[in-house]
C-alpha atoms as a PDB file:
ATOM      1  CA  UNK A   1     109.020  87.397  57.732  1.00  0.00           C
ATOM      2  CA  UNK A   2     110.945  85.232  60.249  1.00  0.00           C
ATOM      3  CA  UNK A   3     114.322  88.155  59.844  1.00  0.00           C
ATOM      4  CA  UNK A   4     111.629  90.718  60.893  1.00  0.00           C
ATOM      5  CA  UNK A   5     110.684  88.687  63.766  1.00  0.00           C
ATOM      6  CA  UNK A   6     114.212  88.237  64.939  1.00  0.00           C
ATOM      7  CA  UNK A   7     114.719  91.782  64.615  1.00  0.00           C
ATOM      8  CA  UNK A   8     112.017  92.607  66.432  1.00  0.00           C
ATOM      9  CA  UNK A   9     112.796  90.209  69.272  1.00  0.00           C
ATOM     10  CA  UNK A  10     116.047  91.620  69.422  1.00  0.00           C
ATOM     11  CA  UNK A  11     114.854  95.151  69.769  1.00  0.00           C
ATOM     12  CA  UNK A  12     112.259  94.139  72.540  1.00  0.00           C
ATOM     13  CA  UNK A  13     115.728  92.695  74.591  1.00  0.00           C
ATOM     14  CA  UNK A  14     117.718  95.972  73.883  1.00  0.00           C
ATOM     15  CA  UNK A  15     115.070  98.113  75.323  1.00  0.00           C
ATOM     16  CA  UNK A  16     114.453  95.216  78.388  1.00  0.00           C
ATOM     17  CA  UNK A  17     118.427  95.679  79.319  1.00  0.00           C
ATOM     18  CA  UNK A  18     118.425  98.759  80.747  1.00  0.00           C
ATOM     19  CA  UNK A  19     115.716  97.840  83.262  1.00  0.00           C
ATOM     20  CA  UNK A  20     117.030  94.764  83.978  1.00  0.00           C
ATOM     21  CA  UNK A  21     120.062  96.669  84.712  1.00  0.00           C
ATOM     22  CA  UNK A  22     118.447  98.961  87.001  1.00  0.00           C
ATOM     23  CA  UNK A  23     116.614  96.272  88.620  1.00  0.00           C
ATOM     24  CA  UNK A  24     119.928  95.121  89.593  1.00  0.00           C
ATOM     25  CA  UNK A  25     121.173  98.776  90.726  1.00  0.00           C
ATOM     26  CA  UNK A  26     118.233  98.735  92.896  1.00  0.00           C
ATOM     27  CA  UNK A  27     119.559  95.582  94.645  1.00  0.00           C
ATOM     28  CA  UNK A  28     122.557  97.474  95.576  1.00  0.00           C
ATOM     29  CA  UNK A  29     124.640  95.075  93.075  1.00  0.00           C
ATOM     30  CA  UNK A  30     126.400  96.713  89.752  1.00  0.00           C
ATOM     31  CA  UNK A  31     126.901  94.532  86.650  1.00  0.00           C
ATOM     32  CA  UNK A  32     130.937  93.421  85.783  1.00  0.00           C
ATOM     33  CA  UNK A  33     130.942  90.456  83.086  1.00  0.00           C
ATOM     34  CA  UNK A  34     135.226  89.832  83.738  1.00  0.00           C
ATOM     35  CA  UNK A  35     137.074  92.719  84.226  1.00  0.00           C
ATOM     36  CA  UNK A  36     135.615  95.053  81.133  1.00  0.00           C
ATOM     37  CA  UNK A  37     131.909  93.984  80.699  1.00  0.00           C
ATOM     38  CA  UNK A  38     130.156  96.904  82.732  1.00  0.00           C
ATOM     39  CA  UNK A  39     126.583  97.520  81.871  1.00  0.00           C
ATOM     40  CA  UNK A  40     127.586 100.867  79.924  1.00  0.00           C
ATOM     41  CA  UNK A  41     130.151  98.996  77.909  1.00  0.00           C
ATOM     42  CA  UNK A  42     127.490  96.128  77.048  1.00  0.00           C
ATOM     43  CA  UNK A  43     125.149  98.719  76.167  1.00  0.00           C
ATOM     44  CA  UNK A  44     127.116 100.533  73.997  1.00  0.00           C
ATOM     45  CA  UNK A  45     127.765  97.167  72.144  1.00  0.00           C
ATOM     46  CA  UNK A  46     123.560  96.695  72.011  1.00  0.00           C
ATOM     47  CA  UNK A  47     123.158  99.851  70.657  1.00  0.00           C
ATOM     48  CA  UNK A  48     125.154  99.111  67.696  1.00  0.00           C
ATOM     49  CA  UNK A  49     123.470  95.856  67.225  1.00  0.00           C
ATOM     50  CA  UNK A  50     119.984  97.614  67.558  1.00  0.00           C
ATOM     51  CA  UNK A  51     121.120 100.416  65.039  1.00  0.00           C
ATOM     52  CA  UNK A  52     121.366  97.772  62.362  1.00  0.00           C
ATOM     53  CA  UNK A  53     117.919  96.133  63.068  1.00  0.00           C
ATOM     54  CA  UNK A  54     116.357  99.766  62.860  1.00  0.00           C
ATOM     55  CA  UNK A  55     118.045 100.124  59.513  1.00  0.00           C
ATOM     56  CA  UNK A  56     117.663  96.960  58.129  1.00  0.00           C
ATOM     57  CA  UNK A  57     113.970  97.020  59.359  1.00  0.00           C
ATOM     58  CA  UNK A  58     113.356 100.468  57.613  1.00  0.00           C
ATOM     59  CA  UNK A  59     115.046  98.697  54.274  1.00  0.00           C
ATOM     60  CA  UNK A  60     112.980  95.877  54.601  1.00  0.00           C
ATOM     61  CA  UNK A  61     109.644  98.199  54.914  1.00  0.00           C
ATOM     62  CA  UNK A  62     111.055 100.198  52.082  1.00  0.00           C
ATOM     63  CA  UNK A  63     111.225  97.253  49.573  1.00  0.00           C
ATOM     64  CA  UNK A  64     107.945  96.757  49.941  1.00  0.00           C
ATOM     65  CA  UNK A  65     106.827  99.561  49.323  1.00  0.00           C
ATOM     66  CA  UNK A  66     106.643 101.691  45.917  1.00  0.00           C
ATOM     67  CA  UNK A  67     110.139 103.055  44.990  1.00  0.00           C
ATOM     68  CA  UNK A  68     109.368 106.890  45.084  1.00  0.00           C
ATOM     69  CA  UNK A  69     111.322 109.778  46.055  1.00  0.00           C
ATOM     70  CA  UNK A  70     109.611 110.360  48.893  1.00  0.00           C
ATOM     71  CA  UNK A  71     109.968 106.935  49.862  1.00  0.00           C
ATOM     72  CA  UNK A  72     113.692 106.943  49.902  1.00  0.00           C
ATOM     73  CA  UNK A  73     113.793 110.265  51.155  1.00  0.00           C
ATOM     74  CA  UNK A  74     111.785 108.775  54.486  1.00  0.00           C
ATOM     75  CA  UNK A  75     114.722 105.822  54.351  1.00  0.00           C
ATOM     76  CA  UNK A  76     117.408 108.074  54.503  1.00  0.00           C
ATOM     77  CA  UNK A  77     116.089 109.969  57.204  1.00  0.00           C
ATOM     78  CA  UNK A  78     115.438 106.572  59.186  1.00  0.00           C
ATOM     79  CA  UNK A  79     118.702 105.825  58.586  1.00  0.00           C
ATOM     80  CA  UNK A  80     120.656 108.981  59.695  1.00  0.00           C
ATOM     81  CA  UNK A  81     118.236 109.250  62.531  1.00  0.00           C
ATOM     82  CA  UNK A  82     119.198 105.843  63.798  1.00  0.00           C
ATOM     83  CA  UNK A  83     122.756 106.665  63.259  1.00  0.00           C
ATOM     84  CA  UNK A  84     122.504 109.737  65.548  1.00  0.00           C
ATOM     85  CA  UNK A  85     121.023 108.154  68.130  1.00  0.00           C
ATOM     86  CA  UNK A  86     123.221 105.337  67.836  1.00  0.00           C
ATOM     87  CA  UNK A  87     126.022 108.104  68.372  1.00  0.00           C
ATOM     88  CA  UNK A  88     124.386 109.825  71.449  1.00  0.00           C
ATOM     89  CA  UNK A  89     123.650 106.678  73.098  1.00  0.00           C
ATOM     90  CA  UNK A  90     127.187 105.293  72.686  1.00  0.00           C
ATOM     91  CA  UNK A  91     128.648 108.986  73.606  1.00  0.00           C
ATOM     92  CA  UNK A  92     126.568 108.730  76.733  1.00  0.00           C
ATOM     93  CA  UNK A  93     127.609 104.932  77.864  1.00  0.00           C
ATOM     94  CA  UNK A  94     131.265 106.017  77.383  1.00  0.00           C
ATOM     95  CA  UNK A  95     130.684 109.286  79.226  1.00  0.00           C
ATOM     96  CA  UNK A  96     128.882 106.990  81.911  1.00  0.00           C
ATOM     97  CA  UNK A  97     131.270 104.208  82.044  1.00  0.00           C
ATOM     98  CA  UNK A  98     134.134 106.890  82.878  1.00  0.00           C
ATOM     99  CA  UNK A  99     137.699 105.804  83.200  1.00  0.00           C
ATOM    100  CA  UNK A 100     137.107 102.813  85.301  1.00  0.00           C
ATOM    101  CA  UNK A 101     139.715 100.134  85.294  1.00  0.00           C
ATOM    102  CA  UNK A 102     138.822  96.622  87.223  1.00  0.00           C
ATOM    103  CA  UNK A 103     141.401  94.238  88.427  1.00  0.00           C
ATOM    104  CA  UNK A 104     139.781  90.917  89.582  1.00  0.00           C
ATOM    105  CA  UNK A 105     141.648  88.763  92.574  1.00  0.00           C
ATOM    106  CA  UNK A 106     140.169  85.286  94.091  1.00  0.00           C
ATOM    107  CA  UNK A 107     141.715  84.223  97.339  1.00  0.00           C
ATOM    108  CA  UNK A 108     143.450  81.088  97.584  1.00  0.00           C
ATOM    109  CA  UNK A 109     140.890  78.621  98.882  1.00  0.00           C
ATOM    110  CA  UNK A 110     138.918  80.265  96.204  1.00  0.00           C
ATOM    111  CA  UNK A 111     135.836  80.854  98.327  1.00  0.00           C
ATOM    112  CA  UNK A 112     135.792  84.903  98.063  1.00  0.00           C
ATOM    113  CA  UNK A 113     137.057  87.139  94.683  1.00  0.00           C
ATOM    114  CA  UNK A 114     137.719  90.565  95.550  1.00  0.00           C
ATOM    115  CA  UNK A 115     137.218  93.120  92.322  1.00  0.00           C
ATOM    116  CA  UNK A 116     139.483  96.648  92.626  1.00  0.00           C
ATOM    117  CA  UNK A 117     138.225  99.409  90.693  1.00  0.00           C
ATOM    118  CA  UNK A 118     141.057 102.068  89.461  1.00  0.00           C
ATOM    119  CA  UNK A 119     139.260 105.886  89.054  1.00  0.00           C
ATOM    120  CA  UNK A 120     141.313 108.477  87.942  1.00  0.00           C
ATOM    121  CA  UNK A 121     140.152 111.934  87.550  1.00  0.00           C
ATOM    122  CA  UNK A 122     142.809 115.366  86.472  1.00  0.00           C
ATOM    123  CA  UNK A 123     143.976 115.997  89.948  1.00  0.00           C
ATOM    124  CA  UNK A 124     143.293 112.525  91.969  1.00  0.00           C
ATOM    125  CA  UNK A 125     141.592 109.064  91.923  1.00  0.00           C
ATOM    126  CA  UNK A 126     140.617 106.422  93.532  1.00  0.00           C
ATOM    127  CA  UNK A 127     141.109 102.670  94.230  1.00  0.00           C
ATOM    128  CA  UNK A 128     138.002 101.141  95.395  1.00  0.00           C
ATOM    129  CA  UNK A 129     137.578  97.598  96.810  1.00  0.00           C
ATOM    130  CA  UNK A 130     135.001  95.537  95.904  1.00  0.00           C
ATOM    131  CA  UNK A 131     133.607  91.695  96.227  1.00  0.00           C
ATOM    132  CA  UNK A 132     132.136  89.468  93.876  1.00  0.00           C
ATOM    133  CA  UNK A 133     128.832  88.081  94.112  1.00  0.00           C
ATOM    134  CA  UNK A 134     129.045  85.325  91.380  1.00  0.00           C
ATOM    135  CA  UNK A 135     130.606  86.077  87.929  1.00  0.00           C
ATOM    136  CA  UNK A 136     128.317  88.661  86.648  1.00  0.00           C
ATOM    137  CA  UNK A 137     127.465  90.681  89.871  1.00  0.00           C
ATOM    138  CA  UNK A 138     129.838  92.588  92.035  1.00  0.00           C
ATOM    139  CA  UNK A 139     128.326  94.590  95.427  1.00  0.00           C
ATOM    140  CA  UNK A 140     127.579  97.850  95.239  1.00  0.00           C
ATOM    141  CA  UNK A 141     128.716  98.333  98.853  1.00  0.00           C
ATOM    142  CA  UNK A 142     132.826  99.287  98.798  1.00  0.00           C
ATOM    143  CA  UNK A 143     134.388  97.042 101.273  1.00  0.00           C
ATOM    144  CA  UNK A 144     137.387 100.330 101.468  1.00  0.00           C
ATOM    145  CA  UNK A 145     138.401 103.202  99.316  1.00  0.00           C
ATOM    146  CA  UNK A 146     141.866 104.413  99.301  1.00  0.00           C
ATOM    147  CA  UNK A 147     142.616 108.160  97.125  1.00  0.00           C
ATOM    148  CA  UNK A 148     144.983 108.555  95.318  1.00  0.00           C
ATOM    149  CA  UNK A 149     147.237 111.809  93.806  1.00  0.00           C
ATOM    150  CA  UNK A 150     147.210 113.085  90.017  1.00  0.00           C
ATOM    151  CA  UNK A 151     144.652 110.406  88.839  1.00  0.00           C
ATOM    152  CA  UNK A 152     147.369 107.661  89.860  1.00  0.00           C
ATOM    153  CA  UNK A 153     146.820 103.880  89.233  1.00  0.00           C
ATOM    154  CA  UNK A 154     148.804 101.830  91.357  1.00  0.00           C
ATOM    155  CA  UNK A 155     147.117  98.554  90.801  1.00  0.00           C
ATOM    156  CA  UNK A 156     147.609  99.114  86.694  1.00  0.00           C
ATOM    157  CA  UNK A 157     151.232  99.896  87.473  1.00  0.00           C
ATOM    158  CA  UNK A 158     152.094  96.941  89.945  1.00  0.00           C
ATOM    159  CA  UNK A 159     152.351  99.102  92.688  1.00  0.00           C
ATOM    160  CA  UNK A 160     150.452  97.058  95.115  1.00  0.00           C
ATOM    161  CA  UNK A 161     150.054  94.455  97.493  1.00  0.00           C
ATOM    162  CA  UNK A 162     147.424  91.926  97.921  1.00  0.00           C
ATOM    163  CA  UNK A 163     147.400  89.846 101.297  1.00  0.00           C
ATOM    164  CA  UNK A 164     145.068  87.168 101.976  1.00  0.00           C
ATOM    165  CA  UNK A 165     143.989  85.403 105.964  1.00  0.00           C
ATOM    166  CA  UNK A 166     141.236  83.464 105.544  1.00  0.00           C
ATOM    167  CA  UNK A 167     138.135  85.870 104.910  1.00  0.00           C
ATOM    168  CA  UNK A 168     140.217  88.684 105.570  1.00  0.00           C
ATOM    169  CA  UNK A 169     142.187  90.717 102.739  1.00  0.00           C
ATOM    170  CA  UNK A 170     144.496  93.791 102.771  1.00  0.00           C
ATOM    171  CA  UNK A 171     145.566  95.875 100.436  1.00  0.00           C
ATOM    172  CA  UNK A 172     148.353  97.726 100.285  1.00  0.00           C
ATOM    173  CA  UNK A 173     148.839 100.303  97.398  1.00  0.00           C
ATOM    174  CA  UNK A 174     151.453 103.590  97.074  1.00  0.00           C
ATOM    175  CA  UNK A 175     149.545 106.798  96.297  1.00  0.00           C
ATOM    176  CA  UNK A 176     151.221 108.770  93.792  1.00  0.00           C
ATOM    177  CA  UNK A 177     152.477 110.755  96.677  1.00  0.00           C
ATOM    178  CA  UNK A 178     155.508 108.999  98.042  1.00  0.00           C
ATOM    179  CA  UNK A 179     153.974 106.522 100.688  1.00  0.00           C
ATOM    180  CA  UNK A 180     151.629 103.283 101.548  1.00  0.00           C
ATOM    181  CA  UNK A 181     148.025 102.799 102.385  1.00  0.00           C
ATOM    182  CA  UNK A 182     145.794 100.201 103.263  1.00  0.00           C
ATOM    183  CA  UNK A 183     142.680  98.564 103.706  1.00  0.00           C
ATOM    184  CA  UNK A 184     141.862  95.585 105.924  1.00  0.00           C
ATOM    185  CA  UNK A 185     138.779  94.104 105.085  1.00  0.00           C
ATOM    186  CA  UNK A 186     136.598  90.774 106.368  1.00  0.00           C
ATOM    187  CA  UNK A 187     134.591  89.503 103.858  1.00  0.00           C
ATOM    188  CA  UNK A 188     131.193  87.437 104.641  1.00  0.00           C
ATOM    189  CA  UNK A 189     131.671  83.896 104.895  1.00  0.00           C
ATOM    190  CA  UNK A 190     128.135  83.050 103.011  1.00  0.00           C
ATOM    191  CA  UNK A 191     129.706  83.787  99.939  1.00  0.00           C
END
């Protein structure tokens, strides 16, 4: 009795995540646990989790009850049910989540930590600048963009340069195309 309470609990906090989640949207922050935890990626993990409480829940209703065909017919279509939408779920997080690659910096008095998100798509992407809230929180509003050519990721290949002046950052990066931009940005001081 206390498994299918546990199981139960956990199944109330996978379906509370995506709210809280949007809660957060709505507070123009996006979720980034390190450099790889987005809220897609977490989810997808969840969802896995949660596909093995739905099963082992349906097995544990299934042992009590009588052991007839239709019985474990109804289990096995639990089970492949769950398993589907485990797949469309996790499909749709990793369609979601896109190709997104974060690179996390802190300046040097360690008072601000800028994140740079890496975007690629077939014919261009994007390096977008970011700053961090507090370790699980990043703002929604892009301190600079810069595009670059043929989904090119200059941060991933080293191709960049990172200057900090007190609140004040630039970024330097080469764009696939032969030559430098950059963003200046001044972050706030409450942070």
């Amino acid at each position: 009795m206390k498994l299918r309470k546990l199981l139960y609990l956990y199944l109330a906090l996978w379906f509370a995540f995506p709210c809280i989640v949007i809660i957060i949207w709505m507070m123009d922050y996006d979720l980034l646990i390190g450099t790889t935890g987005t809220a897609f990626r977490i989810q997808g993990i969840l969802n896995c989790i949660a596909a093995v409480c739905g099963i082992t829940l349906a097995f544990l209703h299934y042992r009590e009850t009588e052991k007839a065909l239709k019985n474990k017919i109804i289990l096995a279509v639990i089970a492949a049910g769950t398993a589907f939408l485990l797949l469309c779920g996790n499909f749709l997080c990793i369609f979601f989540d896109g190709f997104e690659e974060y690179h996390s910096f802190t300046s040097p008095d360690g008072i601000h930590t800028v994140v740079i998100m890496e975007n690629v798509s077939l014919i261009s992407g994007q390096v977008t600048l970011y700053e961090r809230v507090n370790p699980f929180l990043i703002d929604l509003d892009p301190k600079g963009r810069i595009i670059t050519d043929d989904g090119y990721r200059p941060v991933c290949a080293g191709k960049y340069s990172l200057v900090w002046q007190g609140d004040t950052v630039t970024l330097s990066v080469t764009n696939g195309a032969g030559w430098n931009e950059t963003i200046s940005v001044t972050l706030d001081e409450r942070r």
